[in-house]
N, C-alpha and C. Protein backbone atom coordinates (compact mmCIF):
# COMPACT_ATOMS: atom_id res chain seq x y z
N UNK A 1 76.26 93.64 70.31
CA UNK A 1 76.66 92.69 69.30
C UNK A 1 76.75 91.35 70.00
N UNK A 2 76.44 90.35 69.38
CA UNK A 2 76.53 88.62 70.29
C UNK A 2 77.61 88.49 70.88
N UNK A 3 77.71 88.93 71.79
CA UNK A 3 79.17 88.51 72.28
C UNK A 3 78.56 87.68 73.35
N UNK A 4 79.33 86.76 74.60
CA UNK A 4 78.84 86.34 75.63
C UNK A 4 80.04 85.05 75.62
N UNK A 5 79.67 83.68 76.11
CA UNK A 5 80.71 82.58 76.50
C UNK A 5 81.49 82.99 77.27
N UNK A 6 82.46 82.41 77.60
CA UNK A 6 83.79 83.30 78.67
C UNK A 6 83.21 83.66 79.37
N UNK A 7 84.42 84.27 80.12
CA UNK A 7 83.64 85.67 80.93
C UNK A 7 84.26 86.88 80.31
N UNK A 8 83.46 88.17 80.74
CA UNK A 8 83.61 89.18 79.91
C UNK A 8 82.66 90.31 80.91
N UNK A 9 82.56 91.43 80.08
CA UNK A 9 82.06 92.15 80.49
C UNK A 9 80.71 92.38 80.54
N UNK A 10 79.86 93.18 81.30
CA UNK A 10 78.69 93.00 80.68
C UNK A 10 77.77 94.43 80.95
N UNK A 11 76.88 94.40 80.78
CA UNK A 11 75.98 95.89 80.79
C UNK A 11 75.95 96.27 79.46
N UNK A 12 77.48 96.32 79.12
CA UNK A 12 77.49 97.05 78.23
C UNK A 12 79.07 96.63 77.25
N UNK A 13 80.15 96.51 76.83
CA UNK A 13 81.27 96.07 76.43
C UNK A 13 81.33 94.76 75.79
N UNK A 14 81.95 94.40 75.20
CA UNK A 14 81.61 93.05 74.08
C UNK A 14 82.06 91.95 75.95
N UNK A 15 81.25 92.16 76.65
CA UNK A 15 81.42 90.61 77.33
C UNK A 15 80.10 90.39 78.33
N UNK A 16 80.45 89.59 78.83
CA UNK A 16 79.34 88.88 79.12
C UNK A 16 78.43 89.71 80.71
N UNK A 17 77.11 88.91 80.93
CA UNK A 17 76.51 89.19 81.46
C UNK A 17 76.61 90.21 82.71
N UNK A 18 76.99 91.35 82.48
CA UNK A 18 77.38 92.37 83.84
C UNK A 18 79.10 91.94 84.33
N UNK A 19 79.89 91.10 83.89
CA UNK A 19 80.85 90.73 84.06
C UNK A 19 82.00 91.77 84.28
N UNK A 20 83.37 91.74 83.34
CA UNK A 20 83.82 92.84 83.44
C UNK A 20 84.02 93.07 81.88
N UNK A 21 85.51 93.62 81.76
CA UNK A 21 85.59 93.86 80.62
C UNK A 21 86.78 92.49 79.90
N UNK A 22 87.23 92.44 78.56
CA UNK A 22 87.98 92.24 78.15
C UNK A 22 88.29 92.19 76.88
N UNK A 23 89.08 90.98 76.48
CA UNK A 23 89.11 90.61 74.69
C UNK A 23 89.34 91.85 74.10
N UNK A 24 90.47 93.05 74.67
CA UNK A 24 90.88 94.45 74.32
C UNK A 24 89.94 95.22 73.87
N UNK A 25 88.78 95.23 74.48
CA UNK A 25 87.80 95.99 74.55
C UNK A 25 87.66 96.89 73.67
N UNK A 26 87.06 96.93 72.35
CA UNK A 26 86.91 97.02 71.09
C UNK A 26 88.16 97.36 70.66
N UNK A 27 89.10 96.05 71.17
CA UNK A 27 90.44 96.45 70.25
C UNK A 27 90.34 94.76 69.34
N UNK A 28 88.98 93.98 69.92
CA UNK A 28 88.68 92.68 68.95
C UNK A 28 89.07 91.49 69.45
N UNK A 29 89.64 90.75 69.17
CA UNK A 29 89.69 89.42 69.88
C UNK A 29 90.73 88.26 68.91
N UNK A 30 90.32 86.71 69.91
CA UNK A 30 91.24 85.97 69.26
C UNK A 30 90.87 85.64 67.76
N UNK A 31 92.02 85.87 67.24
CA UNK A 31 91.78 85.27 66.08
C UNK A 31 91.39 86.13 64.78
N UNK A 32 91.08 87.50 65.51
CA UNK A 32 90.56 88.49 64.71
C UNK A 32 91.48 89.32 64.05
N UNK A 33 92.90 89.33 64.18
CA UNK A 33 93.85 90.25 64.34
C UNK A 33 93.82 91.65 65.03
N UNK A 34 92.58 91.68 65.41
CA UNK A 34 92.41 92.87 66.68
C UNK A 34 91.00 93.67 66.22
N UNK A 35 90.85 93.89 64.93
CA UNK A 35 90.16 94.92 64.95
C UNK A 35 89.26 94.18 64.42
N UNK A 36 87.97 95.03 63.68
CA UNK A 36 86.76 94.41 62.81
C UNK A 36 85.99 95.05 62.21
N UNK A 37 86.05 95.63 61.24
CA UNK A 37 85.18 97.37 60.69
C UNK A 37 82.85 96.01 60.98
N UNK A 38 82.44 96.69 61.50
CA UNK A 38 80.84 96.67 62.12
C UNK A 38 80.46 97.88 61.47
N UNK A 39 79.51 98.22 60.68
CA UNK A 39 78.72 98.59 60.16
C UNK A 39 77.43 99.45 60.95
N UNK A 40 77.52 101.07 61.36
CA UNK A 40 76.62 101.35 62.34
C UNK A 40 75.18 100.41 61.85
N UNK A 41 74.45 100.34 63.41
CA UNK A 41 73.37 99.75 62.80
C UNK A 41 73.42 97.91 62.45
N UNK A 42 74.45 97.43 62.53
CA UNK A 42 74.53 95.89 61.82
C UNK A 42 74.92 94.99 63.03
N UNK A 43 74.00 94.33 62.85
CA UNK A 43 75.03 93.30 64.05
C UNK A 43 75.93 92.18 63.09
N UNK A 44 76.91 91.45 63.83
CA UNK A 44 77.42 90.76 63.57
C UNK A 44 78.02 89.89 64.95
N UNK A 45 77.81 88.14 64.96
CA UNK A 45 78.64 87.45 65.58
C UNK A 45 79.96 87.01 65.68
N UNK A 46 80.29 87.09 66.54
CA UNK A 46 81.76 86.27 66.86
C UNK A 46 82.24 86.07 68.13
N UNK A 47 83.16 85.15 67.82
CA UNK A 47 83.78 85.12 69.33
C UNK A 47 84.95 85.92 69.75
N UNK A 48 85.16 85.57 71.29
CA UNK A 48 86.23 86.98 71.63
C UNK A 48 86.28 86.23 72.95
N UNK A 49 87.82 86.13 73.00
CA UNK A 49 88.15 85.78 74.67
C UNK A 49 87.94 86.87 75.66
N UNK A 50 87.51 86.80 76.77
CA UNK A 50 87.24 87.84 77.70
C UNK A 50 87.81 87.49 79.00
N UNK A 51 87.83 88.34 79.88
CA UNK A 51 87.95 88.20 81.26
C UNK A 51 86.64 89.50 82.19
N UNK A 52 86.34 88.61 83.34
CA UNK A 52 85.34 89.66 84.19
C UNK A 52 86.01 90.87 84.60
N UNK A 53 85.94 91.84 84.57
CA UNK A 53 86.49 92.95 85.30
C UNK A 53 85.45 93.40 86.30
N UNK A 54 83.98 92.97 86.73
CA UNK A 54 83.44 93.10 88.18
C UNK A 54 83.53 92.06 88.56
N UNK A 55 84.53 91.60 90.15
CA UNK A 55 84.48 90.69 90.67
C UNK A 55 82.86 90.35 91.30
N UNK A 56 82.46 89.45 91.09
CA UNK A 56 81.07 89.09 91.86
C UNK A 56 79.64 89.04 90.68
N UNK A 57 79.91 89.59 89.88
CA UNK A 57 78.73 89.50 88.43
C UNK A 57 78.34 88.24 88.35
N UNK A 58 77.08 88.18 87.54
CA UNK A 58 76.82 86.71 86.90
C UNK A 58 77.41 86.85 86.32
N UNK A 59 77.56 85.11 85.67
CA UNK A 59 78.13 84.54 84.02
C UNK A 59 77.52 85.07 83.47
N UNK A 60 78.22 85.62 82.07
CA UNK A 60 77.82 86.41 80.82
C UNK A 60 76.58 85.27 80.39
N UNK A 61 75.59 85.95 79.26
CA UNK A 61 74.86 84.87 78.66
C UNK A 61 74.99 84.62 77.43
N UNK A 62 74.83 83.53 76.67
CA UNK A 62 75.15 84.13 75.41
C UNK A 62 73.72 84.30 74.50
N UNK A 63 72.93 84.11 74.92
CA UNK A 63 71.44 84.52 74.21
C UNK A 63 71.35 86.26 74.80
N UNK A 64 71.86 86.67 75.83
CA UNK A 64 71.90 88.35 75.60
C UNK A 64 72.75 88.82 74.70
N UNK A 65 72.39 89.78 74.01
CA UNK A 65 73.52 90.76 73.14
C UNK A 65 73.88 92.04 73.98
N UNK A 66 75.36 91.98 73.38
CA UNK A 66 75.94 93.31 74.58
C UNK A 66 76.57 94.00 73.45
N UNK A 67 77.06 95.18 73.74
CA UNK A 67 77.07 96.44 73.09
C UNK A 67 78.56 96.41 73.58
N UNK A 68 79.07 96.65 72.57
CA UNK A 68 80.92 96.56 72.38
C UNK A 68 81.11 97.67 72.36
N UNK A 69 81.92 98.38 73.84
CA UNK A 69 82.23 99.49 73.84
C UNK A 69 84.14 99.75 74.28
N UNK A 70 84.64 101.51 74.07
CA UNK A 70 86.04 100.97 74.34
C UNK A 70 86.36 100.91 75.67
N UNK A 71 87.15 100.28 75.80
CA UNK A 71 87.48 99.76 77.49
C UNK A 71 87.86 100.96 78.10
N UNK A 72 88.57 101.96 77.48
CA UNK A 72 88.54 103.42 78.60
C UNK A 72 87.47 103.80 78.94
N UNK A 73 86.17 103.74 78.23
CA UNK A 73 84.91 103.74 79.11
C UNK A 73 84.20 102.86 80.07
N UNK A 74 85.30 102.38 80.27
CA UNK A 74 84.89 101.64 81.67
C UNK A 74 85.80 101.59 82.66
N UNK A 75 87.39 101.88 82.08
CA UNK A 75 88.59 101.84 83.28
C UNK A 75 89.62 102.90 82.58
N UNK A 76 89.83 103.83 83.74
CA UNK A 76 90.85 104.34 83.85
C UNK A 76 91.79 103.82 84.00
N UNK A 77 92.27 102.69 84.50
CA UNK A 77 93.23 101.69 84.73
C UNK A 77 94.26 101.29 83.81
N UNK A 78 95.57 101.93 83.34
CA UNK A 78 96.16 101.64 82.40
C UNK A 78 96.66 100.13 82.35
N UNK A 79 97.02 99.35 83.69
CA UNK A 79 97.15 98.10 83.69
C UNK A 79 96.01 97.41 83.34
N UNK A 80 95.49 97.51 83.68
CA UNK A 80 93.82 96.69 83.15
C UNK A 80 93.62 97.38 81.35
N UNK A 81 93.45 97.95 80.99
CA UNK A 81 93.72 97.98 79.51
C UNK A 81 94.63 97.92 78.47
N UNK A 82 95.84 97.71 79.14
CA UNK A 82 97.25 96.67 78.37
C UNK A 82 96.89 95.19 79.18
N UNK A 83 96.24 94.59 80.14
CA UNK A 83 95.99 93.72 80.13
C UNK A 83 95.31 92.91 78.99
N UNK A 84 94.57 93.87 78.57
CA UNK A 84 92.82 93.44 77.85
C UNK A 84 93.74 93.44 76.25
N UNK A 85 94.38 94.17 76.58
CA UNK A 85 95.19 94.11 74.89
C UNK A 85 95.81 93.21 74.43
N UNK A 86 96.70 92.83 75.88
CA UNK A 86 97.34 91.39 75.72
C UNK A 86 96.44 90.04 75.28
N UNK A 87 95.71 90.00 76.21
CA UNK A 87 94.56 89.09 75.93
C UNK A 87 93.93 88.85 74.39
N UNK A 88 93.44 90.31 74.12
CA UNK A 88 93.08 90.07 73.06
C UNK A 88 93.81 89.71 71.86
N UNK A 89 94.89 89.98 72.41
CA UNK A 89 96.02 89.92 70.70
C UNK A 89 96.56 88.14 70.91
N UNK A 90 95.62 87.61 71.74
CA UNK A 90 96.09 85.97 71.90
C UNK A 90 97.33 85.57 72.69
N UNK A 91 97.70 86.29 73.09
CA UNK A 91 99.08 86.28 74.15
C UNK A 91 98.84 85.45 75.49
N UNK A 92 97.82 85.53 75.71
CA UNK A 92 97.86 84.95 77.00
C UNK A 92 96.70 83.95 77.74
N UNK A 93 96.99 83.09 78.90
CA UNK A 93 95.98 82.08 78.64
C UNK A 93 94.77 83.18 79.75
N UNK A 94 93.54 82.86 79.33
CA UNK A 94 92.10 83.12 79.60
C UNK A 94 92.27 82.89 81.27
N UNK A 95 92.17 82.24 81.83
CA UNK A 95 92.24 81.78 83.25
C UNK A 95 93.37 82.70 84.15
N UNK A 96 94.41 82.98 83.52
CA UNK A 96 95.42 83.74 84.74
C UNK A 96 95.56 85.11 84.30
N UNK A 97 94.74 85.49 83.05
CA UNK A 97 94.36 86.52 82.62
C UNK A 97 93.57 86.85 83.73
N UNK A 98 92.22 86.24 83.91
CA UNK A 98 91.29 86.51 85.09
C UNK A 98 91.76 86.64 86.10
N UNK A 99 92.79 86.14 86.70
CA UNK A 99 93.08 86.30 88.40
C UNK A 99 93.61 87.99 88.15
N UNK A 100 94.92 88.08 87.30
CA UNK A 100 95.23 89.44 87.05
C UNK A 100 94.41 90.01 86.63
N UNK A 101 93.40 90.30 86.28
CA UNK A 101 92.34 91.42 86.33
C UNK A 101 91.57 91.57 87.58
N UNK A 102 91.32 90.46 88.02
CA UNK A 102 90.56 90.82 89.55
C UNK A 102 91.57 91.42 90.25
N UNK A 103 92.72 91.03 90.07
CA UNK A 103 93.95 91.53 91.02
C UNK A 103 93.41 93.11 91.09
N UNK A 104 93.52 93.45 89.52
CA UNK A 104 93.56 94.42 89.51
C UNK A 104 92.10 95.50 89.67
N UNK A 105 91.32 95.46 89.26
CA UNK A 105 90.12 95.77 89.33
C UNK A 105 88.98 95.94 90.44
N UNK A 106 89.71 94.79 90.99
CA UNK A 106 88.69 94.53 92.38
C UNK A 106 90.13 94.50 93.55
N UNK A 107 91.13 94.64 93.37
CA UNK A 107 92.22 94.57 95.02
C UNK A 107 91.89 93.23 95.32
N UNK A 108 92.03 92.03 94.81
CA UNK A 108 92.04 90.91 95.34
C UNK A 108 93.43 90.48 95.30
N UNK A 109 93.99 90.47 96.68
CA UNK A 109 95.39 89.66 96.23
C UNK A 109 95.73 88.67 96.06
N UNK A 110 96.79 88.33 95.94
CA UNK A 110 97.21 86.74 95.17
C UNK A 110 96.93 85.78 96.05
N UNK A 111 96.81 85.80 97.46
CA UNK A 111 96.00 84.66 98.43
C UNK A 111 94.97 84.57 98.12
N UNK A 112 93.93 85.75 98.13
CA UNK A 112 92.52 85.73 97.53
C UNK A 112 92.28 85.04 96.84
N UNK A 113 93.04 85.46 95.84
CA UNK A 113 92.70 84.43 94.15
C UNK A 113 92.99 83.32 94.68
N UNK A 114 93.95 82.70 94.94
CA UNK A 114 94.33 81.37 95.22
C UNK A 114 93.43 80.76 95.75
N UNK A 115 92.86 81.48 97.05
CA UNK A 115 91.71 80.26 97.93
C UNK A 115 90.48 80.66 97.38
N UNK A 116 90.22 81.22 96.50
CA UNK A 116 88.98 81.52 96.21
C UNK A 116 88.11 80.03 95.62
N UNK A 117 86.99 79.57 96.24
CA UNK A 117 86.36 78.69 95.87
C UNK A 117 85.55 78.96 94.61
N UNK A 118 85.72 77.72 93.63
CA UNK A 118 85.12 77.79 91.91
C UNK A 118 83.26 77.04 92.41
N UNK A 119 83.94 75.82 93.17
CA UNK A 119 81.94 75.08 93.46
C UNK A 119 82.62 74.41 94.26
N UNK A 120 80.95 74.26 94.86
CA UNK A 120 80.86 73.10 96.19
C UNK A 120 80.27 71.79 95.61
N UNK A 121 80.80 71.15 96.41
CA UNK A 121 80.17 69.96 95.99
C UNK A 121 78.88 69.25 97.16
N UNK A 122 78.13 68.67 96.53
CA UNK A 122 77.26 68.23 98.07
C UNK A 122 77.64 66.90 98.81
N UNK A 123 79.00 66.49 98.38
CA UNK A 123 79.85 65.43 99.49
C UNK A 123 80.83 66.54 100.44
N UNK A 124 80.39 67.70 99.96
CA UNK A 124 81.67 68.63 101.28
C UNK A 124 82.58 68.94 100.59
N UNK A 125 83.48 68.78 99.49
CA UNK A 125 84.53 69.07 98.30
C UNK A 125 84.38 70.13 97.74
N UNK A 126 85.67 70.52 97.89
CA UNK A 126 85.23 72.19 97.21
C UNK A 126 86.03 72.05 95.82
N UNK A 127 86.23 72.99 95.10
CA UNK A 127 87.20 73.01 93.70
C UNK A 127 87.34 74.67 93.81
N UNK A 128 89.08 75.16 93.80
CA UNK A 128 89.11 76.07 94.07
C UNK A 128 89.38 76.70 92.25
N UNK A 129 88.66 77.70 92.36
CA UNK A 129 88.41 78.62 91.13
C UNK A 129 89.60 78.66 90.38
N UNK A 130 90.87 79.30 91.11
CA UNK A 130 92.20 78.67 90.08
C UNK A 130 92.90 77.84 91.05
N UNK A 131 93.98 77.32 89.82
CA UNK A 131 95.18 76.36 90.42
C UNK A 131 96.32 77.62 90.98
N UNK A 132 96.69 77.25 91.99
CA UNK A 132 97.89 77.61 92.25
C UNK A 132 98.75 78.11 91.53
N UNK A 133 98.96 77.39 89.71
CA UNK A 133 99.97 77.97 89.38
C UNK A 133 99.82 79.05 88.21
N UNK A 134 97.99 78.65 88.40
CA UNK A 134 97.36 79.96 87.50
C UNK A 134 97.82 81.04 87.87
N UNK A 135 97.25 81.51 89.38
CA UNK A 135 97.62 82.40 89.77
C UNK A 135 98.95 83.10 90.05
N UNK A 136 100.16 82.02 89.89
CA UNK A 136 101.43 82.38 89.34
C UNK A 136 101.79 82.82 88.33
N UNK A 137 100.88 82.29 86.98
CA UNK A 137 101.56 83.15 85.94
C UNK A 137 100.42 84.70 85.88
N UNK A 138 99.61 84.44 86.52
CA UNK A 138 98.70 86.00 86.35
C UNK A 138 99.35 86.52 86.96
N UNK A 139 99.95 86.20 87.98
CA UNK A 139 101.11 87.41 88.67
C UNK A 139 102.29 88.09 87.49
N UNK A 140 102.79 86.91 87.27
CA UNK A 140 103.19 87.48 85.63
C UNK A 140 103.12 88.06 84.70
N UNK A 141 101.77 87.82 84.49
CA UNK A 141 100.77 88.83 83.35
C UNK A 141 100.76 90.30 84.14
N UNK A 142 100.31 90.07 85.00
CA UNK A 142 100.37 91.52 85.59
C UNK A 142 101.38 92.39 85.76
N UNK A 143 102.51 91.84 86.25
CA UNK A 143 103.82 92.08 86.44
C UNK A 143 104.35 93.14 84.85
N UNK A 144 104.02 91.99 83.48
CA UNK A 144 104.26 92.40 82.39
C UNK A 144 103.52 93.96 82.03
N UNK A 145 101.88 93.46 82.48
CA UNK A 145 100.76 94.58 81.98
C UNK A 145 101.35 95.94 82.68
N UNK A 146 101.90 96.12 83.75
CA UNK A 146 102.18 97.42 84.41
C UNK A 146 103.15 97.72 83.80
N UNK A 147 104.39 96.49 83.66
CA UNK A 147 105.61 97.00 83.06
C UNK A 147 105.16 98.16 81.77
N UNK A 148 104.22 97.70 80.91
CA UNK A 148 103.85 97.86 79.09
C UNK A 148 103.26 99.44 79.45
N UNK A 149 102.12 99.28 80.67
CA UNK A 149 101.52 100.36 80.62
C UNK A 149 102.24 100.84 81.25
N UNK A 150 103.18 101.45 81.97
CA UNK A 150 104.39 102.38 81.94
C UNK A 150 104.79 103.25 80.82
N UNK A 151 105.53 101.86 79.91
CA UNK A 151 106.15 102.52 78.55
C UNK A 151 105.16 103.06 77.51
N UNK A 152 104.22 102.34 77.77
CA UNK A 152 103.12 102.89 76.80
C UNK A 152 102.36 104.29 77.04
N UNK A 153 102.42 105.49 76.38
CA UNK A 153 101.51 106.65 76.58
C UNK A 153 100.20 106.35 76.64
N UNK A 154 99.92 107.13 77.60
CA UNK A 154 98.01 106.76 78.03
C UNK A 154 97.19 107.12 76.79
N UNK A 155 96.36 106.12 76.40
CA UNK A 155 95.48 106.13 75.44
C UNK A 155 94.40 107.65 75.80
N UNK A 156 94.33 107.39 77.15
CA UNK A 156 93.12 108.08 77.99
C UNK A 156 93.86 109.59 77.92
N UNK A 157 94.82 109.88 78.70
CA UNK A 157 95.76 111.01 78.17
C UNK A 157 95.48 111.60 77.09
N UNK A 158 95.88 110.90 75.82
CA UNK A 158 95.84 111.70 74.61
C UNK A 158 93.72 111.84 74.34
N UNK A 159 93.60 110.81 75.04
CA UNK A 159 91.64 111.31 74.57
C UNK A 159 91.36 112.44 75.45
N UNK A 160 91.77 112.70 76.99
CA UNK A 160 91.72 113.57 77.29
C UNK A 160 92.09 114.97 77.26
N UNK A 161 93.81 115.09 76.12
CA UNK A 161 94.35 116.33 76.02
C UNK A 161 93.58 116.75 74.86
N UNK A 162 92.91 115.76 73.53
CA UNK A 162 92.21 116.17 72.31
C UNK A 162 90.84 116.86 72.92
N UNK A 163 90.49 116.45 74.04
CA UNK A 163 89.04 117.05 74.77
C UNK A 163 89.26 118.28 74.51
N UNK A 164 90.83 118.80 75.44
CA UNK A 164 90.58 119.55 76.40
C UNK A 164 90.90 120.82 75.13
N UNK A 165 91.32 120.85 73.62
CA UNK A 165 91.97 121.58 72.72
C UNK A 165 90.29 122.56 72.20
């Protein structure tokens, strides 16, 4: 389905180009109130905030169409999919969303993120990918996302105990 802009997931999940996952991974996006009945067979556009969940992917495109799939098929990770929920339900800003998902997804720690370079410049100037205090409140976000997925029963759990009946 057109998904792409942001970053997001990609291969396959409403995000972008091989990216990672996000925008609650067919749990819908901003603005959507979460969900969106799609029509097998139909496409339809829209937008959807995302975050990468493979550190190192290209930028999503938005002239590719990607195939919106649910985020347990791509992460076992209960923090990373109360992340993606948060996100998607508009809770949180796009940018420190991303550091907490690489946090999480890829083991980048909070120095990582911090010095991680965004572009070079060809006077020698770098621009580092986040601010400092991005990566403070994604510590936050994250902090929250583990707290939630704690209290929250595993989505994956109950898909896996209905398997196993």
């Amino acid at each position: 389905q057109g998904m792409g802009g942001g970053m997001g997931m990609g291969g396959g999940m409403g995000m972008g180009g091989g990216m990672g996952m996000g925008g609650g991974m067919g749990m819908g996006g901003g603005g959507m109130g979460g969900f969106q009945n799609i029509e097998p067979g139909k496409v339809r556009k829209f937008k959807v905030t995302t975050v990468c969940l493979e550190h190192g992917k290209k930028e999503p495109n938005p002239r590719v169409k990607y195939d919106i799939i649910p985020i347990e098929s791509f992460t076992k990770k209960p923090e990373v999919i109360e992340l993606c929920r948060m996100l998607g339900s508009g809770q949180l800003n796009q940018s420190a969303a991303q550091a907490a998902a690489w946090h999480f997804t890829d083991d980048l720690t909070w120095i990582e993120l911090v010095n991680k370079i965004g572009a070079r410049h060809l006077n020698g100037t770098v621009d580092r990918f986040f601010h400092p205090n991005t990566v403070r409140l994604g510590m936050r976000y994250a902090q929250v996302a583990a707290q939630r997925a704690k209290l929250r029963p595993s989505q994956v759990d109950k898909i896996e105990s209905l398997s196993n009946q």
